[in-house]
PDB file of N, CA and C in Angstrom:
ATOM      1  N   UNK A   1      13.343  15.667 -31.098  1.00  0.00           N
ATOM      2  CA  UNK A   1      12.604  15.962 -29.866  1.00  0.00           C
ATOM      3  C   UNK A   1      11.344  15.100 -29.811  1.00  0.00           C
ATOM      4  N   UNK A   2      11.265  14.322 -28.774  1.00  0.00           N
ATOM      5  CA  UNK A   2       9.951  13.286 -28.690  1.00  0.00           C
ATOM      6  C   UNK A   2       8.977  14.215 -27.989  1.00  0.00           C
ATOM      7  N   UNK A   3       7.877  14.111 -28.716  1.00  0.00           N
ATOM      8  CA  UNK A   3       6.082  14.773 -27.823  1.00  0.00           C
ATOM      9  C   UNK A   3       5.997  13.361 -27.056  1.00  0.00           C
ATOM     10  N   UNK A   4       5.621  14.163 -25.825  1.00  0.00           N
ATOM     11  CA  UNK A   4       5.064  13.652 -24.955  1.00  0.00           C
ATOM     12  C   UNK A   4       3.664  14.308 -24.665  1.00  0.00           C
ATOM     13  N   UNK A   5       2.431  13.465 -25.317  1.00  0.00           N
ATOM     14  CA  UNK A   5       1.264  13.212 -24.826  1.00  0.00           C
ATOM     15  C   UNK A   5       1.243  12.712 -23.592  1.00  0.00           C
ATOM     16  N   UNK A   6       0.047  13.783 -22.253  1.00  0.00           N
ATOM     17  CA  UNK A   6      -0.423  13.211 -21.482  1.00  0.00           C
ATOM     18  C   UNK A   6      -1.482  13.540 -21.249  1.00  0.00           C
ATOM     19  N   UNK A   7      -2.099  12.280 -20.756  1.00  0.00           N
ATOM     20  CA  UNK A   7      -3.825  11.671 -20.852  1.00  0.00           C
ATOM     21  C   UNK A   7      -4.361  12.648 -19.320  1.00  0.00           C
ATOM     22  N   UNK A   8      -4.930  12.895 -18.930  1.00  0.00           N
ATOM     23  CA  UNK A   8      -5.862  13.238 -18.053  1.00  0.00           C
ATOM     24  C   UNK A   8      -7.283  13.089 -18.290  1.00  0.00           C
ATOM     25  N   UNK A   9      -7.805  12.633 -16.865  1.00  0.00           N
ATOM     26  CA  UNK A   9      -9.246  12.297 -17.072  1.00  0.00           C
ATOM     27  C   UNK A   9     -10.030  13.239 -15.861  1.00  0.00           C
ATOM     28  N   UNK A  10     -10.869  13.598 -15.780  1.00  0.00           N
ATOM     29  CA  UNK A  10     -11.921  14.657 -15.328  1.00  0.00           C
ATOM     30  C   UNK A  10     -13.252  13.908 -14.855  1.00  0.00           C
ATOM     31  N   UNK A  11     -13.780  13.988 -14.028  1.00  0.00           N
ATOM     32  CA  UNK A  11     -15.530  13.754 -13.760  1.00  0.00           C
ATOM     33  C   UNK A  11     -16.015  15.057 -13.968  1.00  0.00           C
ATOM     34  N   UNK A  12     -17.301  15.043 -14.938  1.00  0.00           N
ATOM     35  CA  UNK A  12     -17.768  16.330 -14.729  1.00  0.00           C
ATOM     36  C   UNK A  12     -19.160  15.946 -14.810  1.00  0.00           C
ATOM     37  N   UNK A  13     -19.924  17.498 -15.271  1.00  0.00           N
ATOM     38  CA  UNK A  13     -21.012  17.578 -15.174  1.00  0.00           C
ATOM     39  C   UNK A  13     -21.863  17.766 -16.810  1.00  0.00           C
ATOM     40  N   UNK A  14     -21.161  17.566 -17.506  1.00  0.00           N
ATOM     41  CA  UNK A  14     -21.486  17.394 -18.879  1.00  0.00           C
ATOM     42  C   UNK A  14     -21.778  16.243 -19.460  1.00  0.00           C
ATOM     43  N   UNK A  15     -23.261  16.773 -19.555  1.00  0.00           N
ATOM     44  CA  UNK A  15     -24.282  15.361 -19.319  1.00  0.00           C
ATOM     45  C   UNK A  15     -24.615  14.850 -20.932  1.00  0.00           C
ATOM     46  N   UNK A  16     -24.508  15.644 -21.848  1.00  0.00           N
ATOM     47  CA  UNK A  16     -25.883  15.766 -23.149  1.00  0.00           C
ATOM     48  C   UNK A  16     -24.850  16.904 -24.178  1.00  0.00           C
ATOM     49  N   UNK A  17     -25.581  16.432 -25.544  1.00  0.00           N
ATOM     50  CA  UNK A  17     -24.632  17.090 -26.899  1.00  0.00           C
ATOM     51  C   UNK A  17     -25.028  18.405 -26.807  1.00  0.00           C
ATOM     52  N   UNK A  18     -25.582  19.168 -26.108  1.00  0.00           N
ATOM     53  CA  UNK A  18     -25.876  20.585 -26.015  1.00  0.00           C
ATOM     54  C   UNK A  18     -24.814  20.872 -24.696  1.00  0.00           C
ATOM     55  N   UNK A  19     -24.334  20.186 -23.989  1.00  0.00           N
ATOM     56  CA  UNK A  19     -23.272  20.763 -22.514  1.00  0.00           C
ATOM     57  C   UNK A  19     -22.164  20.446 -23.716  1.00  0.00           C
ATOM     58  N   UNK A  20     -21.951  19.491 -24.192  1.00  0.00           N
ATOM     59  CA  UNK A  20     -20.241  19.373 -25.388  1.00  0.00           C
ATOM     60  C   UNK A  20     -20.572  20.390 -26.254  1.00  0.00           C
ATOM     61  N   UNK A  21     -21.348  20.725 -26.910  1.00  0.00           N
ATOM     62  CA  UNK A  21     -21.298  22.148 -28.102  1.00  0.00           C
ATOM     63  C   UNK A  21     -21.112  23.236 -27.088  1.00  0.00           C
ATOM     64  N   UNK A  22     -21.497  23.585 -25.967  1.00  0.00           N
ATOM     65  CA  UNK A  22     -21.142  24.752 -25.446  1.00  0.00           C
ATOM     66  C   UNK A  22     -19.613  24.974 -24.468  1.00  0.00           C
ATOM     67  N   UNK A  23     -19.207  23.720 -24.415  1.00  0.00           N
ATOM     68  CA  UNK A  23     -18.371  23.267 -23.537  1.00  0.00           C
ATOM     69  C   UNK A  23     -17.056  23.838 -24.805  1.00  0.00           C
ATOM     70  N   UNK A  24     -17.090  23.162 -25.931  1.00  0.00           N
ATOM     71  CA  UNK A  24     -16.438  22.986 -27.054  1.00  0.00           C
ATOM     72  C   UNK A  24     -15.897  24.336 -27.486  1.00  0.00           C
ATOM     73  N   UNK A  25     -16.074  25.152 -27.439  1.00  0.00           N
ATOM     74  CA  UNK A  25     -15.353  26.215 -27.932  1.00  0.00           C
ATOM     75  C   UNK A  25     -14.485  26.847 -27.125  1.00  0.00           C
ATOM     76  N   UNK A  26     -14.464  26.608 -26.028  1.00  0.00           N
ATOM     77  CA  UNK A  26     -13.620  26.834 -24.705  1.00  0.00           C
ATOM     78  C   UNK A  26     -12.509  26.027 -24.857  1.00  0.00           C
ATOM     79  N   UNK A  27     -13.123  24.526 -24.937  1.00  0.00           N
ATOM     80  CA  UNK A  27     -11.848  23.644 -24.936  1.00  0.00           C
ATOM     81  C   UNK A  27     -10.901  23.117 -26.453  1.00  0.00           C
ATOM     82  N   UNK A  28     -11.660  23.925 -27.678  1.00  0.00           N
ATOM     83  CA  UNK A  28     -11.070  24.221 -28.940  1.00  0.00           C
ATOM     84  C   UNK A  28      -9.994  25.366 -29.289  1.00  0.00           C
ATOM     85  N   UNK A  29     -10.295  26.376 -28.087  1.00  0.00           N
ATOM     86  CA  UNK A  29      -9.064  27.491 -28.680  1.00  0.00           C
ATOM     87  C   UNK A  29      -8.467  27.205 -27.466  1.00  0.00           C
ATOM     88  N   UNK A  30      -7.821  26.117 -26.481  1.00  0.00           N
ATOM     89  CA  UNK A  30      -7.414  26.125 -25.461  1.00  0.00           C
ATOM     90  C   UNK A  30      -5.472  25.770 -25.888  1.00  0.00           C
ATOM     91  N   UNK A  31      -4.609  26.479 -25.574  1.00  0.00           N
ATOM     92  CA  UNK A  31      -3.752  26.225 -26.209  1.00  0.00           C
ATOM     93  C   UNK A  31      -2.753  24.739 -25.208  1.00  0.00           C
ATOM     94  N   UNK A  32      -2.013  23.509 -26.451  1.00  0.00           N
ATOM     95  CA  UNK A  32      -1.477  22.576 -25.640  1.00  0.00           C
ATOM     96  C   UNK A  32      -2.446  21.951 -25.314  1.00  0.00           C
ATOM     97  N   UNK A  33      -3.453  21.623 -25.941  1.00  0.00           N
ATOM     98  CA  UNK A  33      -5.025  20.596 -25.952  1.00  0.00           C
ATOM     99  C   UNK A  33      -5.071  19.849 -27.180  1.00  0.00           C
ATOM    100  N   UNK A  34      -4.280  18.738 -27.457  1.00  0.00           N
ATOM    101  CA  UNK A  34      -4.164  18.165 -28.532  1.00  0.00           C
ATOM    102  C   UNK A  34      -5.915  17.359 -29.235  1.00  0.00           C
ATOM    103  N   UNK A  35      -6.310  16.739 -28.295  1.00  0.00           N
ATOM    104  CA  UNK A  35      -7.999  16.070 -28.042  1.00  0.00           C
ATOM    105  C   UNK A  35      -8.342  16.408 -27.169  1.00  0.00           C
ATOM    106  N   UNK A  36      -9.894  16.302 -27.000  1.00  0.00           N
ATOM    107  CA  UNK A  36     -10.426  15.928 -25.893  1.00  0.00           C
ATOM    108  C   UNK A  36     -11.791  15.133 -25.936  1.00  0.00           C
ATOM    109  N   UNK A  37     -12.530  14.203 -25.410  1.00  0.00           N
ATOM    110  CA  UNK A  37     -13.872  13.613 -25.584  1.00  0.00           C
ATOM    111  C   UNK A  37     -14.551  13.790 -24.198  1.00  0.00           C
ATOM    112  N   UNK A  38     -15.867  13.862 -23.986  1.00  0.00           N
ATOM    113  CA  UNK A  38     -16.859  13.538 -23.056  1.00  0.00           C
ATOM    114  C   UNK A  38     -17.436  11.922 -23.225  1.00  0.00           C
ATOM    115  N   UNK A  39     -17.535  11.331 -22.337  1.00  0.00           N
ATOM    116  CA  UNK A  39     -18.251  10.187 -22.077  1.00  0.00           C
ATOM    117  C   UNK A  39     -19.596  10.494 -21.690  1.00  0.00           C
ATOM    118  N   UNK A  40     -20.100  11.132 -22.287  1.00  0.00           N
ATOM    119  CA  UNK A  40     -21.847  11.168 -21.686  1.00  0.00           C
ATOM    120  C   UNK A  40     -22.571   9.669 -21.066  1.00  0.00           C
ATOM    121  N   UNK A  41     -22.435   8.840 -21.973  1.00  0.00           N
ATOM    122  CA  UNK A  41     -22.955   7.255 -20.985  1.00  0.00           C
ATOM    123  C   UNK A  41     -22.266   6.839 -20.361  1.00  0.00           C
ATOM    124  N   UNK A  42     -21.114   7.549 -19.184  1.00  0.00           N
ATOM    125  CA  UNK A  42     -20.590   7.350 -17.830  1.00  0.00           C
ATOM    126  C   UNK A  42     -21.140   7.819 -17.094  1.00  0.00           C
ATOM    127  N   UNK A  43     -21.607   7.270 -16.126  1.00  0.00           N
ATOM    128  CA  UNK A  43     -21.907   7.781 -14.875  1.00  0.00           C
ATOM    129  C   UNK A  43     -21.268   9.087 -14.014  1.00  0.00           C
ATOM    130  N   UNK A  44     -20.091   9.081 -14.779  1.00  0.00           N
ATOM    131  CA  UNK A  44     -18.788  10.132 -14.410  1.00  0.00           C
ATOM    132  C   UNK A  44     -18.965  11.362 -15.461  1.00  0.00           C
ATOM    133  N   UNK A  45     -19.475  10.627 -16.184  1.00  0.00           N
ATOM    134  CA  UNK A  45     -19.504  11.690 -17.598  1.00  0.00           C
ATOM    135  C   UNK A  45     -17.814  12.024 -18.098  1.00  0.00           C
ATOM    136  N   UNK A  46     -17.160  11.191 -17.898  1.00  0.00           N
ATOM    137  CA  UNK A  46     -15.790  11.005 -18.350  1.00  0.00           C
ATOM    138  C   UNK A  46     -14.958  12.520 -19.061  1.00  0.00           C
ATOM    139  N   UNK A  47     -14.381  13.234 -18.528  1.00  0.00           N
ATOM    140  CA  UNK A  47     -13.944  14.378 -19.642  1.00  0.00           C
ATOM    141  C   UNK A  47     -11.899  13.792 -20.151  1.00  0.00           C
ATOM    142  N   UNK A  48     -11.975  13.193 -21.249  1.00  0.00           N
ATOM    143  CA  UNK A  48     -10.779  12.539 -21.456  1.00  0.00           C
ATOM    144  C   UNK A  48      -9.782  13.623 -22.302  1.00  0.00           C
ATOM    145  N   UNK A  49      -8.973  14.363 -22.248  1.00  0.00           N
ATOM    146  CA  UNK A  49      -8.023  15.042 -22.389  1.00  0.00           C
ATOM    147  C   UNK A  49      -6.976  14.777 -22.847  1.00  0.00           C
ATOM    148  N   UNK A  50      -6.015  14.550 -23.953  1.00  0.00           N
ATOM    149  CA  UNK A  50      -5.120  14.349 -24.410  1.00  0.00           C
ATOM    150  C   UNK A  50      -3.991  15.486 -24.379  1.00  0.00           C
ATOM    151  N   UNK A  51      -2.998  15.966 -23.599  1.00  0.00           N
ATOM    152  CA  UNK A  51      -2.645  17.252 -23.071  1.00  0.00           C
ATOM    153  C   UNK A  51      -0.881  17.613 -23.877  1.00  0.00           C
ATOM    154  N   UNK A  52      -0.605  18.249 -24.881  1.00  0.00           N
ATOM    155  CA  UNK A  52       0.562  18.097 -25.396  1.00  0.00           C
ATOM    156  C   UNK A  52       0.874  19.719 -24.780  1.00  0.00           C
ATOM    157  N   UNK A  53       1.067  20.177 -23.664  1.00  0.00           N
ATOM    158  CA  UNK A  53       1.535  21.188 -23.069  1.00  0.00           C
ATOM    159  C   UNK A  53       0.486  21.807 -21.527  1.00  0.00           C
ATOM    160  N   UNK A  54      -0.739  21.486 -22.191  1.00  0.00           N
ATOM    161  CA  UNK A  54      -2.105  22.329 -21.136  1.00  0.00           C
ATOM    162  C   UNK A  54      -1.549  21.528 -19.364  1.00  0.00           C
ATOM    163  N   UNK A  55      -2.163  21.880 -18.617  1.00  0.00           N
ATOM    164  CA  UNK A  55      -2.080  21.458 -17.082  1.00  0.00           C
ATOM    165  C   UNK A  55      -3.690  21.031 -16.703  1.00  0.00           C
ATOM    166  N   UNK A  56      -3.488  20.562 -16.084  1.00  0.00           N
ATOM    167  CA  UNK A  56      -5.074  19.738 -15.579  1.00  0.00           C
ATOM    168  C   UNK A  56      -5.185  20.745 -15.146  1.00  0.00           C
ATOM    169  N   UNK A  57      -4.891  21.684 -14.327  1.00  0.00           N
ATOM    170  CA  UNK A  57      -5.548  22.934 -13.593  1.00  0.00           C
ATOM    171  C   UNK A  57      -6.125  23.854 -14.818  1.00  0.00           C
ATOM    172  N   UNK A  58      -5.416  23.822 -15.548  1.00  0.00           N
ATOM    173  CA  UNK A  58      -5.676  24.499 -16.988  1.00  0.00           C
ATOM    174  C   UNK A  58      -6.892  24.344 -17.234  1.00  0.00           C
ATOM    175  N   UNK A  59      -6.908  22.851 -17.556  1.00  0.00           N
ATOM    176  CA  UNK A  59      -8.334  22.286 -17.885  1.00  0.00           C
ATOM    177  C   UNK A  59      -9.502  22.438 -17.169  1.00  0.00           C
ATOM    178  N   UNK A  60      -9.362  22.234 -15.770  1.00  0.00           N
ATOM    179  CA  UNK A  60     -10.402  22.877 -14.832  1.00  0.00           C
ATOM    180  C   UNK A  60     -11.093  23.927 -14.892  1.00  0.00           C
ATOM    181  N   UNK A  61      -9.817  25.099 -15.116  1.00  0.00           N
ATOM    182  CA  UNK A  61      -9.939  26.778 -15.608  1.00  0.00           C
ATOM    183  C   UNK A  61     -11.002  26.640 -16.093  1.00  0.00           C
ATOM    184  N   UNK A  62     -10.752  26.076 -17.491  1.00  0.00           N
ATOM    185  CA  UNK A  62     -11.435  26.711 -18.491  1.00  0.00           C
ATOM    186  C   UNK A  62     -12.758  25.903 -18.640  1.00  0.00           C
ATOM    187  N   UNK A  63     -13.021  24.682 -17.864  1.00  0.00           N
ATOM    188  CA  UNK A  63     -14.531  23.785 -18.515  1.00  0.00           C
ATOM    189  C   UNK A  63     -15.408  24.845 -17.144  1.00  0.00           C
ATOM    190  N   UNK A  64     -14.954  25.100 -16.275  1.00  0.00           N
ATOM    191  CA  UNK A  64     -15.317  26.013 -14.968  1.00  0.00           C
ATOM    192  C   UNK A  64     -15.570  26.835 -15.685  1.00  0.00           C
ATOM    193  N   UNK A  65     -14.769  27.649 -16.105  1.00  0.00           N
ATOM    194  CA  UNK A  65     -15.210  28.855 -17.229  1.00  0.00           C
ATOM    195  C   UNK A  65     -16.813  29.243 -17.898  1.00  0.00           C
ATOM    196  N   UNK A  66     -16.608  27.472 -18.516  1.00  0.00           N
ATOM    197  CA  UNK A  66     -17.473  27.250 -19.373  1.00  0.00           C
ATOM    198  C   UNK A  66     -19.315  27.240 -18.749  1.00  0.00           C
ATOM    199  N   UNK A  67     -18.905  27.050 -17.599  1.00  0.00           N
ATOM    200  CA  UNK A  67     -19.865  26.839 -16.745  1.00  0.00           C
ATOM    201  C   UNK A  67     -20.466  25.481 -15.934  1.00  0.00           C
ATOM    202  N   UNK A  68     -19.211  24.142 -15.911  1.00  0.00           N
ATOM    203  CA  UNK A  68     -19.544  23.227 -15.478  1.00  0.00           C
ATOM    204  C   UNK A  68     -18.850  22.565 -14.371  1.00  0.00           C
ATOM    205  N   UNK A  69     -19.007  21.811 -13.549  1.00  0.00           N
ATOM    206  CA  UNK A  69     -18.224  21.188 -12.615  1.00  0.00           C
ATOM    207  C   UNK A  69     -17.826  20.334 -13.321  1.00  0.00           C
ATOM    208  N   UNK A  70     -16.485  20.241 -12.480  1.00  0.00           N
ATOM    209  CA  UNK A  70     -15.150  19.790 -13.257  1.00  0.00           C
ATOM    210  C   UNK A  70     -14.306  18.800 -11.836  1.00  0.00           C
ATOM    211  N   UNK A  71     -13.803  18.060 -11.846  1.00  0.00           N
ATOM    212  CA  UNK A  71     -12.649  17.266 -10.556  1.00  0.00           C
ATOM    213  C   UNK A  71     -12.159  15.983 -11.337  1.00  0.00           C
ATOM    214  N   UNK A  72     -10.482  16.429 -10.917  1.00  0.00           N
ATOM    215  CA  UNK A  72      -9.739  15.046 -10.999  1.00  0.00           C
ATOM    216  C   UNK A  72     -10.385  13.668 -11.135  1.00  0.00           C
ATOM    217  N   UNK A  73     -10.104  12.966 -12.028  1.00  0.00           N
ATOM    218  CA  UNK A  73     -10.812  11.730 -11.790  1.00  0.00           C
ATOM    219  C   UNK A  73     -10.006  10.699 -11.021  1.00  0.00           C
ATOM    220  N   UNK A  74     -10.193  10.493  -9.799  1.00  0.00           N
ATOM    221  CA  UNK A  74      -9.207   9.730  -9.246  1.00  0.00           C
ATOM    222  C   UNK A  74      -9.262   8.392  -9.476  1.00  0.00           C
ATOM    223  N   UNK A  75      -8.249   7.818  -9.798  1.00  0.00           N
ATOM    224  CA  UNK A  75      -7.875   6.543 -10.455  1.00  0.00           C
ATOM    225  C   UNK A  75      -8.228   5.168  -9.244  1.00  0.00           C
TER     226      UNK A  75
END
């Protein structure tokens, strides 16, 4: 059976290593979340997602959750 990794990317509002430590425990017990990184020196603030089951809506859920704005990064 081949994994299929898929990438999704996010603009958010997670600016600074205090929005990723609080962000981080949300998106650590998130199940089918293989990675994920913030780009803080993007202008976008990049939220890069490596997804071995989760749904981008998923992902929204839960950084929303967390308390931040979250949108598709359109390509």
């Amino acid at each position: 059976m081949e994994n299929k990794i898929q990438k999704f990317q996010f603009k958010t509002n997670i600016n600074c290593g205090g929005c990723i430590a609080k962000v981080t425990p949300f998106l650590n017990k998130a199940e089918g979340l293989e990675h994920w990184e913030v780009d803080t020196t993007s202008t976008n603030k990049i939220l890069t997602v490596n997804s071995d089951g989760i749904s981008e809506q998923q992902v929204i859920d839960i950084v929303k959750k967390a308390g931040y704005k979250i949108e598709v990064l359109e390509e």
